[in-house]
Structures are given as structure tokens and as C-alpha cells.
C-alpha atoms as a PDB file:
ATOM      1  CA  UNK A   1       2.292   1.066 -27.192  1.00  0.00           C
ATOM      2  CA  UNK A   2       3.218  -1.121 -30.284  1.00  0.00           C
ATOM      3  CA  UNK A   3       2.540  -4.738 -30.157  1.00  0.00           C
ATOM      4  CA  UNK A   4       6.249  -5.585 -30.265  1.00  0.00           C
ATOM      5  CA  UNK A   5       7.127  -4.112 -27.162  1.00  0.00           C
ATOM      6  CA  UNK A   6       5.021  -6.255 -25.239  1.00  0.00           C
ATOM      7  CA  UNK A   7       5.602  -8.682 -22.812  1.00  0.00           C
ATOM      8  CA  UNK A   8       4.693 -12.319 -23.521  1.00  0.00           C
ATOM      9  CA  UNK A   9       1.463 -13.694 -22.567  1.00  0.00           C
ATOM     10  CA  UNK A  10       1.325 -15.618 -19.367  1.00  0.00           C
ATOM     11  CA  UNK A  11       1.988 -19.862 -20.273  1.00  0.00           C
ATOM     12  CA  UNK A  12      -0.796 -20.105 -17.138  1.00  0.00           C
ATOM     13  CA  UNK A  13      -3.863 -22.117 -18.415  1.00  0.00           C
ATOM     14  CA  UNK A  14      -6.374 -20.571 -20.265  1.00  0.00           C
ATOM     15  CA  UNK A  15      -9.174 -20.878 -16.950  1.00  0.00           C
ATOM     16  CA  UNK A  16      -6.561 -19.338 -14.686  1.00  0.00           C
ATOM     17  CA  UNK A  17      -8.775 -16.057 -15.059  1.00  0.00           C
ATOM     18  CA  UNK A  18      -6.863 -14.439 -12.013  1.00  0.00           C
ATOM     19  CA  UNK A  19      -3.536 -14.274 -14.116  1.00  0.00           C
ATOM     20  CA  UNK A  20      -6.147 -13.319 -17.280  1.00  0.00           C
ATOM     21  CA  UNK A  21      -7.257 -10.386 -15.630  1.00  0.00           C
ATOM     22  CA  UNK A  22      -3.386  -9.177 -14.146  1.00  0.00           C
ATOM     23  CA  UNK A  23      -1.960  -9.859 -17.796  1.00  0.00           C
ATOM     24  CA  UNK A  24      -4.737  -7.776 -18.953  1.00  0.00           C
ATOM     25  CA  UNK A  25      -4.657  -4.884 -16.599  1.00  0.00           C
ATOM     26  CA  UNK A  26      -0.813  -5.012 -17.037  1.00  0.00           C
ATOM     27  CA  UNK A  27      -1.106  -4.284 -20.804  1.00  0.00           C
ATOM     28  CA  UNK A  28      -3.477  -1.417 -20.270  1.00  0.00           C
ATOM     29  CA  UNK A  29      -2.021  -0.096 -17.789  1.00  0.00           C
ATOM     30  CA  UNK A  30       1.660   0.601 -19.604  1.00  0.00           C
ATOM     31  CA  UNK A  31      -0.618   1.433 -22.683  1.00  0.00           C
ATOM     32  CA  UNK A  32      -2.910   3.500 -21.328  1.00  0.00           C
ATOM     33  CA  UNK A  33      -1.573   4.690 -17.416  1.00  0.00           C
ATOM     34  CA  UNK A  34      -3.516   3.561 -14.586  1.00  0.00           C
ATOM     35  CA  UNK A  35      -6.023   6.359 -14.415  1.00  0.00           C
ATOM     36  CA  UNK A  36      -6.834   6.606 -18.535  1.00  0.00           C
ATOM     37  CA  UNK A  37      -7.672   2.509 -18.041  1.00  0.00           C
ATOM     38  CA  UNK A  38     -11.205   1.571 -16.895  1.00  0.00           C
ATOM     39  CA  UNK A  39     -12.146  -1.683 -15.571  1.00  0.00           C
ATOM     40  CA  UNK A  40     -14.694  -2.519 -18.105  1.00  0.00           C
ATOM     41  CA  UNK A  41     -11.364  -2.256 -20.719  1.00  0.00           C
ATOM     42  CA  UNK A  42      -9.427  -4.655 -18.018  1.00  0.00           C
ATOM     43  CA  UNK A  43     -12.283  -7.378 -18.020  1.00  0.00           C
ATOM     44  CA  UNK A  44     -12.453  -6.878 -21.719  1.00  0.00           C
ATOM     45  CA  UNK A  45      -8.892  -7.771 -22.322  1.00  0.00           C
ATOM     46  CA  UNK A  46      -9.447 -10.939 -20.101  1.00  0.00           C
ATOM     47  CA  UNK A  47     -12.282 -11.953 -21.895  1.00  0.00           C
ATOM     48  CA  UNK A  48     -14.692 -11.858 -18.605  1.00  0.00           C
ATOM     49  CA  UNK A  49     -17.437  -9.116 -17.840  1.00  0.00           C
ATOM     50  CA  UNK A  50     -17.026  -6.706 -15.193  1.00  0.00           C
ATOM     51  CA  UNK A  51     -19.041  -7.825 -12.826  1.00  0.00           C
ATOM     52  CA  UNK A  52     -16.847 -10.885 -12.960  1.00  0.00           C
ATOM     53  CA  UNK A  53     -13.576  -8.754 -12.092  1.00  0.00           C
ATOM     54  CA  UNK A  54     -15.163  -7.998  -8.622  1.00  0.00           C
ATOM     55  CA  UNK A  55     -14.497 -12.488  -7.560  1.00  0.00           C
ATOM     56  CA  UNK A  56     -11.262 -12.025  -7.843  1.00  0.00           C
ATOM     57  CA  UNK A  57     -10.022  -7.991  -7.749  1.00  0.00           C
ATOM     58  CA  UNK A  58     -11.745  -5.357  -5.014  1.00  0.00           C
ATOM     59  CA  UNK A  59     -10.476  -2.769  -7.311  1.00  0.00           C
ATOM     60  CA  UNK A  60      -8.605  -1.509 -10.396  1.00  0.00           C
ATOM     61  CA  UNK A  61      -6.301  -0.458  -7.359  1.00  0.00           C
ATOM     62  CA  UNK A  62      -6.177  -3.799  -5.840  1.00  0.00           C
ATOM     63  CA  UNK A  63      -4.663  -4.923  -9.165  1.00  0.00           C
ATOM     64  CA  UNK A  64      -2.401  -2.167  -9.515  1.00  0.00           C
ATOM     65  CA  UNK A  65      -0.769  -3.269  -6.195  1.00  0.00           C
ATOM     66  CA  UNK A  66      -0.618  -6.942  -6.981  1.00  0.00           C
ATOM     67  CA  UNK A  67       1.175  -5.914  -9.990  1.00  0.00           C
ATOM     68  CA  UNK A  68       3.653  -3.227  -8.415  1.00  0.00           C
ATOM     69  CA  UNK A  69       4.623  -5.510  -5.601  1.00  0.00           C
ATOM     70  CA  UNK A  70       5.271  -8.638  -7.657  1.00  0.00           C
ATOM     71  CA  UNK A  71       7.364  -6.344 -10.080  1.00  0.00           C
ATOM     72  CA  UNK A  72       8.995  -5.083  -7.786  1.00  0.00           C
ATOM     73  CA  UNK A  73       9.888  -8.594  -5.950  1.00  0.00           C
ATOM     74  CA  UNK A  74      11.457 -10.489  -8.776  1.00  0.00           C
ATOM     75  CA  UNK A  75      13.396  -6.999 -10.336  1.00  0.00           C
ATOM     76  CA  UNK A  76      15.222  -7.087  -6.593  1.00  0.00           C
ATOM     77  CA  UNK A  77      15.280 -10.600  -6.881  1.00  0.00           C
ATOM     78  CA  UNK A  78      17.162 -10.874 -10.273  1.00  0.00           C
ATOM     79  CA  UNK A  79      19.388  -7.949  -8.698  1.00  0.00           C
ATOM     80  CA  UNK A  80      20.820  -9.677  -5.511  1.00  0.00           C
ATOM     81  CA  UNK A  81      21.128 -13.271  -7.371  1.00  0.00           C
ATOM     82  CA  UNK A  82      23.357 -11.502  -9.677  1.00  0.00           C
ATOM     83  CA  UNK A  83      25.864 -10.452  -6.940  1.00  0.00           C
ATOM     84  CA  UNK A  84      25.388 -13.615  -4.769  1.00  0.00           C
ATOM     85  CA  UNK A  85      28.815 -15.077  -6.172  1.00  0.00           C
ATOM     86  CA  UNK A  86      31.842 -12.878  -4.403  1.00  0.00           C
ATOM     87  CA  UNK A  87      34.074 -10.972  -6.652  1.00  0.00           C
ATOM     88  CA  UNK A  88      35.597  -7.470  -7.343  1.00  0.00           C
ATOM     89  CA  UNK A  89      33.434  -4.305  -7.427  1.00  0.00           C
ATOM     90  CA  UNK A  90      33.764  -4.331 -11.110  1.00  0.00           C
ATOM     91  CA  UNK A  91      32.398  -7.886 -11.591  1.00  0.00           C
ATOM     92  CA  UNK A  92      29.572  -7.405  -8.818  1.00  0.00           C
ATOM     93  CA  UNK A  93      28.928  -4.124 -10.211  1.00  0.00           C
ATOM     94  CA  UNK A  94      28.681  -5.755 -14.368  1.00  0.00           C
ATOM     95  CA  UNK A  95      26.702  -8.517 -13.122  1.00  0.00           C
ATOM     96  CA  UNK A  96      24.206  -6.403 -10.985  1.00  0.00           C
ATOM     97  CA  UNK A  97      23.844  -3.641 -14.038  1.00  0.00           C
ATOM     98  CA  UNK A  98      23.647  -6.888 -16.480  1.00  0.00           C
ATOM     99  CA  UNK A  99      20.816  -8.719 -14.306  1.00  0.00           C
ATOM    100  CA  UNK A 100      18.638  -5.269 -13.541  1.00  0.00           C
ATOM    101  CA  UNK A 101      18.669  -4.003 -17.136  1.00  0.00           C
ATOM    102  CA  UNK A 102      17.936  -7.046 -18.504  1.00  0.00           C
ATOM    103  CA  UNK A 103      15.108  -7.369 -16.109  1.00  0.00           C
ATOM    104  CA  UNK A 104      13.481  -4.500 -17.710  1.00  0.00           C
ATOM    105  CA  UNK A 105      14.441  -5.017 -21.114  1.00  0.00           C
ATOM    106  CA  UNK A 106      12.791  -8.803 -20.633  1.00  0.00           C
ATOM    107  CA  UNK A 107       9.587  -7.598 -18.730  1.00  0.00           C
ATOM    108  CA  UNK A 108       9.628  -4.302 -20.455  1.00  0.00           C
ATOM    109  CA  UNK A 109       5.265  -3.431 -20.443  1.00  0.00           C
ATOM    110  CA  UNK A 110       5.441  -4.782 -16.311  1.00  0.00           C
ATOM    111  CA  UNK A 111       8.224  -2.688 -15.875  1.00  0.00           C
ATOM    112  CA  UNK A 112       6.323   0.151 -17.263  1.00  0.00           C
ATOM    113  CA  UNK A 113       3.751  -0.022 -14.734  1.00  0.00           C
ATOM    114  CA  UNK A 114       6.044  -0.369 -11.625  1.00  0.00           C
ATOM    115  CA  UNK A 115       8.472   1.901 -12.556  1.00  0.00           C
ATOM    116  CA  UNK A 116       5.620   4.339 -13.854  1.00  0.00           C
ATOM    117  CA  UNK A 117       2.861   4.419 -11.773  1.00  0.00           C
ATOM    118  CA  UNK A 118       4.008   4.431  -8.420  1.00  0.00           C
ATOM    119  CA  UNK A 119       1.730   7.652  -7.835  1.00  0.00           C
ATOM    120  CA  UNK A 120      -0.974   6.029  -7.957  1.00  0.00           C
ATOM    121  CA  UNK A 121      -0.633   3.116  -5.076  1.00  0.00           C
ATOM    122  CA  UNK A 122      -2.787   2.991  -1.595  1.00  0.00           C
ATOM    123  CA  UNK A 123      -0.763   4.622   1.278  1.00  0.00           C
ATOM    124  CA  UNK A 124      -0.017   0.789   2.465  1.00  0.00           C
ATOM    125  CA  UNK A 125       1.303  -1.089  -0.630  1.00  0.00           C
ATOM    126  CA  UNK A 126       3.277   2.595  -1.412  1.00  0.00           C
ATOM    127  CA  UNK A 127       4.695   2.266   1.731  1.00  0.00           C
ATOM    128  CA  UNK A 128       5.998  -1.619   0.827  1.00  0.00           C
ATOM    129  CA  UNK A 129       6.751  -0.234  -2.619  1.00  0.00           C
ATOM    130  CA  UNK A 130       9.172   1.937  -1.173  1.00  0.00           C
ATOM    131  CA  UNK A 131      10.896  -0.545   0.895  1.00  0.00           C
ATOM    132  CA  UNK A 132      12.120  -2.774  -1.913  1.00  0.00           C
ATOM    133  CA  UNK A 133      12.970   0.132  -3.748  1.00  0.00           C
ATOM    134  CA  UNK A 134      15.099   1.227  -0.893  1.00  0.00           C
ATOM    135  CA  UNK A 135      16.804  -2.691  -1.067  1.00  0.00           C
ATOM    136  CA  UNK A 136      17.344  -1.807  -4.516  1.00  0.00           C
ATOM    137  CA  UNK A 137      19.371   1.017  -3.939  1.00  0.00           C
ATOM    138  CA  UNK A 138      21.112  -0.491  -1.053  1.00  0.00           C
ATOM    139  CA  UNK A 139      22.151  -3.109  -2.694  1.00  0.00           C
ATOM    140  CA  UNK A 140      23.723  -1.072  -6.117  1.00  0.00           C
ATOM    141  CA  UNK A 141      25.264   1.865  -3.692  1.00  0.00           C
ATOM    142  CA  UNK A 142      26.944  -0.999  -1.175  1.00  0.00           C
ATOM    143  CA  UNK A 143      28.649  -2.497  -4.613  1.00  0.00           C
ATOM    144  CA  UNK A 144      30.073   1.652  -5.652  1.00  0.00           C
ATOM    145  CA  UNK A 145      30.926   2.518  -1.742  1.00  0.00           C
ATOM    146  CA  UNK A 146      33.004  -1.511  -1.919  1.00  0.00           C
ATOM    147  CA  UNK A 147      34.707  -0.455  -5.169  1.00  0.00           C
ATOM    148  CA  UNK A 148      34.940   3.420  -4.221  1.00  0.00           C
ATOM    149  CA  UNK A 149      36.915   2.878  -0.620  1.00  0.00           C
ATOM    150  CA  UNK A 150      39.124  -0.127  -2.604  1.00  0.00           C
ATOM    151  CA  UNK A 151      40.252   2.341  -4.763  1.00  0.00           C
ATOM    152  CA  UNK A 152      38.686   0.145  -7.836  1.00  0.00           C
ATOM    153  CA  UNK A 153      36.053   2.587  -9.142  1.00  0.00           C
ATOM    154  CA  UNK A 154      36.741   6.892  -9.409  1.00  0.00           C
ATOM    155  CA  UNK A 155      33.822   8.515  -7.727  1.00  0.00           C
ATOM    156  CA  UNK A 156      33.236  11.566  -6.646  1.00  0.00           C
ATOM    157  CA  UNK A 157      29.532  11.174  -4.698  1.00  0.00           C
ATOM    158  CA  UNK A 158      28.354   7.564  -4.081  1.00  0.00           C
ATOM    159  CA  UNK A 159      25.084   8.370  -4.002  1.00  0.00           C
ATOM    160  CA  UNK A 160      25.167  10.401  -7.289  1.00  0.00           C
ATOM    161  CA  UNK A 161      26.626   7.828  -9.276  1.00  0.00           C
ATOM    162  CA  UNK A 162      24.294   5.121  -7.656  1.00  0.00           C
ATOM    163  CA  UNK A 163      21.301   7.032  -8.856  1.00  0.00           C
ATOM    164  CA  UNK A 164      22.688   7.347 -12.288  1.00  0.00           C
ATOM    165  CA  UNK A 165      23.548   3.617 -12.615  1.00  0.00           C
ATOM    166  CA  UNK A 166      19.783   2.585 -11.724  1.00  0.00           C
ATOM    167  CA  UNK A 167      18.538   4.940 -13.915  1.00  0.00           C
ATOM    168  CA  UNK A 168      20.134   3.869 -16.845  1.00  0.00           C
ATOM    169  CA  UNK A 169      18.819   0.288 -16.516  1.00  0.00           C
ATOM    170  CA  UNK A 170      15.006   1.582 -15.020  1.00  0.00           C
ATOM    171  CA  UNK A 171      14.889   3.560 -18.385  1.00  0.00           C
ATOM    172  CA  UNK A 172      15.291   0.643 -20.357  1.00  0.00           C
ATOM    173  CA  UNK A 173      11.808   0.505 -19.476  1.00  0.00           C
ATOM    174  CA  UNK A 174      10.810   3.539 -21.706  1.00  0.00           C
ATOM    175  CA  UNK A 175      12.692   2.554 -25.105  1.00  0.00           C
ATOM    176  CA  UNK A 176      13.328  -0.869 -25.521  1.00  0.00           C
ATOM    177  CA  UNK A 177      13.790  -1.933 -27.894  1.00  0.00           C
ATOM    178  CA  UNK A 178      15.775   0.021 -30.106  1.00  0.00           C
ATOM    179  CA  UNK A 179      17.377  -0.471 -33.217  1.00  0.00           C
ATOM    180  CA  UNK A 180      20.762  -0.643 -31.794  1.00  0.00           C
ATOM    181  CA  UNK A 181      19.435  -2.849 -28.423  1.00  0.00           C
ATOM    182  CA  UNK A 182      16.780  -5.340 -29.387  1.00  0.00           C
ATOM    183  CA  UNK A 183      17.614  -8.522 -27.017  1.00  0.00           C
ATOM    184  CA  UNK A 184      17.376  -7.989 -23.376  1.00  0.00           C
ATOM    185  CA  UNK A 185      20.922  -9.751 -23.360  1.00  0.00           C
ATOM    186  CA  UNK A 186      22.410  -6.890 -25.960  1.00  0.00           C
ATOM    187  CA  UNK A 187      20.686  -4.413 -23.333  1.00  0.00           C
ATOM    188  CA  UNK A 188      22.555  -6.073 -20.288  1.00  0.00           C
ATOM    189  CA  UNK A 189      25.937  -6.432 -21.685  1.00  0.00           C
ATOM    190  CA  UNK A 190      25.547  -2.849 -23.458  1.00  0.00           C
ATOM    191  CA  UNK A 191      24.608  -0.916 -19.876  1.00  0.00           C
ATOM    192  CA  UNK A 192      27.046  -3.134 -17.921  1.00  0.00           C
ATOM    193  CA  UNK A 193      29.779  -1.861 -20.004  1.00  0.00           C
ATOM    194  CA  UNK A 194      28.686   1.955 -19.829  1.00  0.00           C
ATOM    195  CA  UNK A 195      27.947   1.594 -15.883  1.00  0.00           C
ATOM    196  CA  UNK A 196      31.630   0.598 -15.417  1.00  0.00           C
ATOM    197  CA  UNK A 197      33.041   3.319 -17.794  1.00  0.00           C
ATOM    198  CA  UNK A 198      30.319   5.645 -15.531  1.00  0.00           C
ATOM    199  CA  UNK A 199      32.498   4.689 -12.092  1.00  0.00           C
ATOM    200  CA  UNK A 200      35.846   4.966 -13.907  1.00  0.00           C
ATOM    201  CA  UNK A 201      36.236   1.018 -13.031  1.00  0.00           C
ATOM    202  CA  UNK A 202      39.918  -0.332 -13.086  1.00  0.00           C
ATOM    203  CA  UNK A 203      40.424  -3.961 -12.244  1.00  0.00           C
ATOM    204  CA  UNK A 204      43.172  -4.340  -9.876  1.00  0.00           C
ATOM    205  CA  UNK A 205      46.476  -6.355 -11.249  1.00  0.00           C
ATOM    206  CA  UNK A 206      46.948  -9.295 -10.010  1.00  0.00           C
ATOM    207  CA  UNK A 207      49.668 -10.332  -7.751  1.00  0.00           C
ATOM    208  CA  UNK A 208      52.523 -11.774  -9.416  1.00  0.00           C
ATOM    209  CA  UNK A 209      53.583 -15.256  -8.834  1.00  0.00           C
ATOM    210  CA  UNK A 210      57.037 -16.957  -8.185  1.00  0.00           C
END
């Protein structure tokens, strides 16, 4: 992976070797896949020998999790803040597709790993894994059933259309950026306005006033 696809370095101090060694394994990892990345090449990248990996880290897997779990955390996060404000379908659903795509465009090589190597987690922190995931879905498909049963949005199968509109913003993921899309706020605004032509969105008129 190019250097301009990236994410930033962490702004934690320089000693924090913890965050070194998760910055470093997070590179590699969306570089490289988990099982092509050796721990040697993790220490390496955090400027600490191998042996020094073990104080902090049981295991390349160990970090894998840490990494998966607070990916996952703060992409649901950024989700359900989005929608926190109530409004129509169509706004809910624009500001949810806005917020998640964005997410990945932002945090594009972390995003790589959790969306990417989910194979390769312990039974246990798979098992959490899945659980946000399924809060991720929830929270999308309860925004397409609201605008669906108003008679806002024209779908045919809820749960179709819900997996389509997450996997337009997870595979942000895989090609950001892009000649067209280069921000993560050009991403947002581009995949909010294709997720509500994807639902056939019409804003209800308002009321008229006397």
C-alpha cells in the first residue's frame, strides 16, 4: 500500500511504545494481511526489538484484537452520533451514510484491518466482533424499515438494500482515495447522495400553512 493512503501517525508521545507498536502492526497489517506480517516486522516498525513486544502484546493476535475491537467501537460510534438528532428517514439515513463512509475514508489503513481480517480473530474477540457488527446493521436497517413503512424510501427487501448501503461505505476502505474522491468529506457527501438515490428517497411535502 502507497504511502498516501495511510492513516496519520498517532499525536501520542514518542515513549508511549504501546500505541508505537498498535500504529505499527496496524500499517503492516493493511499492507501486508495479518498472516504475511511477522512480529519481528511489527517491533521493527515501532522501533523496539521483539523481545520487547512480549511487555506489552501476548501475541501478534493479541494486537490484532486490540485493533479490531477499537475499530470497530468508534466506526459504530461515529454511526449512531450521526442519527442521534431526530429527523426524516432521508436525513437519518444521509447523515448515517455521511458519518460511516467518512469513517473509513478518514481511518482508511485501520479500516483495512477490521473490515479485512476478521478471519483471523480468537473465537472470543470474533464473537465481540460480531456483536458490534450486528449494532451496525441494526442501526442502518432500523433507519430503511422507518423510511420503508412511512412510505419515504421505495424498497423492495430491507435487508437487501441495508446490505448494499453498508457496503458501499465499508468499501471505501479498499479505494480511497480516488481521483474523483480524495477528502473523506467528498467521500461522505458523494455516498450519502447515491445511498438515497439507492432507496428511491422522496422527502415528504410539507404541510401547508394558513
Amino acid at each position: 500500500m502507497s504511502s498516501r493512503t495511510r492513516s496519520p501517525k498517532s499525536s501520542r508521545p514518542i515513549g508511549d511504545a504501546e500505541q508505537r507498536l498498535l500504529d505499527a502492526a496496524r500499517d503492516a497489517f493493511a499492507d501486508k494481511g495479518y498472516h504475511g506480517t511477522s512480529t519481528r516486522e511489527i517491533a521493527a516498525g515501532a522501533g523496539m526489538s521483539p523481545a520487547a513486544m512480549y511487555i506489552h502484546f501476548r501475541s501478534k493476535q493479541d494486537i490484532l484484537a486490540r485493533l479490531s475491537l477499537e475499530g470497530h467501537v468508534t466506526a459504530l460510534a461515529a454511526l449512531t452520533d450521526s442519527v442521534q438528532t431526530p429527523s426524516s428517514p432521508t436525513k437519518r439515513l444521509r447523515a448515517a451514510v455521511y458519518a460511516f463512509a467518512h469513517w473509513h475514508a478518514e481511518n482508511t489503513t485501520t479500516a483495512r484491518v477490521v473490515q479485512y481480517e476478521l478471519s483471523h480473530l480468537d473465537p472470543d474477540s470474533h464473537a465481540q466482533v460480531v456483536q458490534l457488527r450486528h449494532d451496525i446493521v441494526t442501526t442502518v436497517r432500523s433507519i430503511i424499515e422507518d423510511g420503508t413503512r412511512d412510505g419515504e424510501f421505495a424498497v423492495d427487501n430491507i435487508d437487501t438494500t441495508t446490505l448494499a448501503v453498508l457496503s458501499l461505505c465499508i468499501d471505501t476502505a479498499r479505494w480511497y482515495p480516488s481521483r474523483e474522491l480524495h477528502s473523506p468529506d467528498a467521500v461522505g457527501a458523494a455516498l450519502a447522495a447515491l445511498a438515497q438515490r439507492m432507496v428511491g428517497a422522496i422527502e415528504p411535502t410539507p404541510a401547508p400553512r394558513f
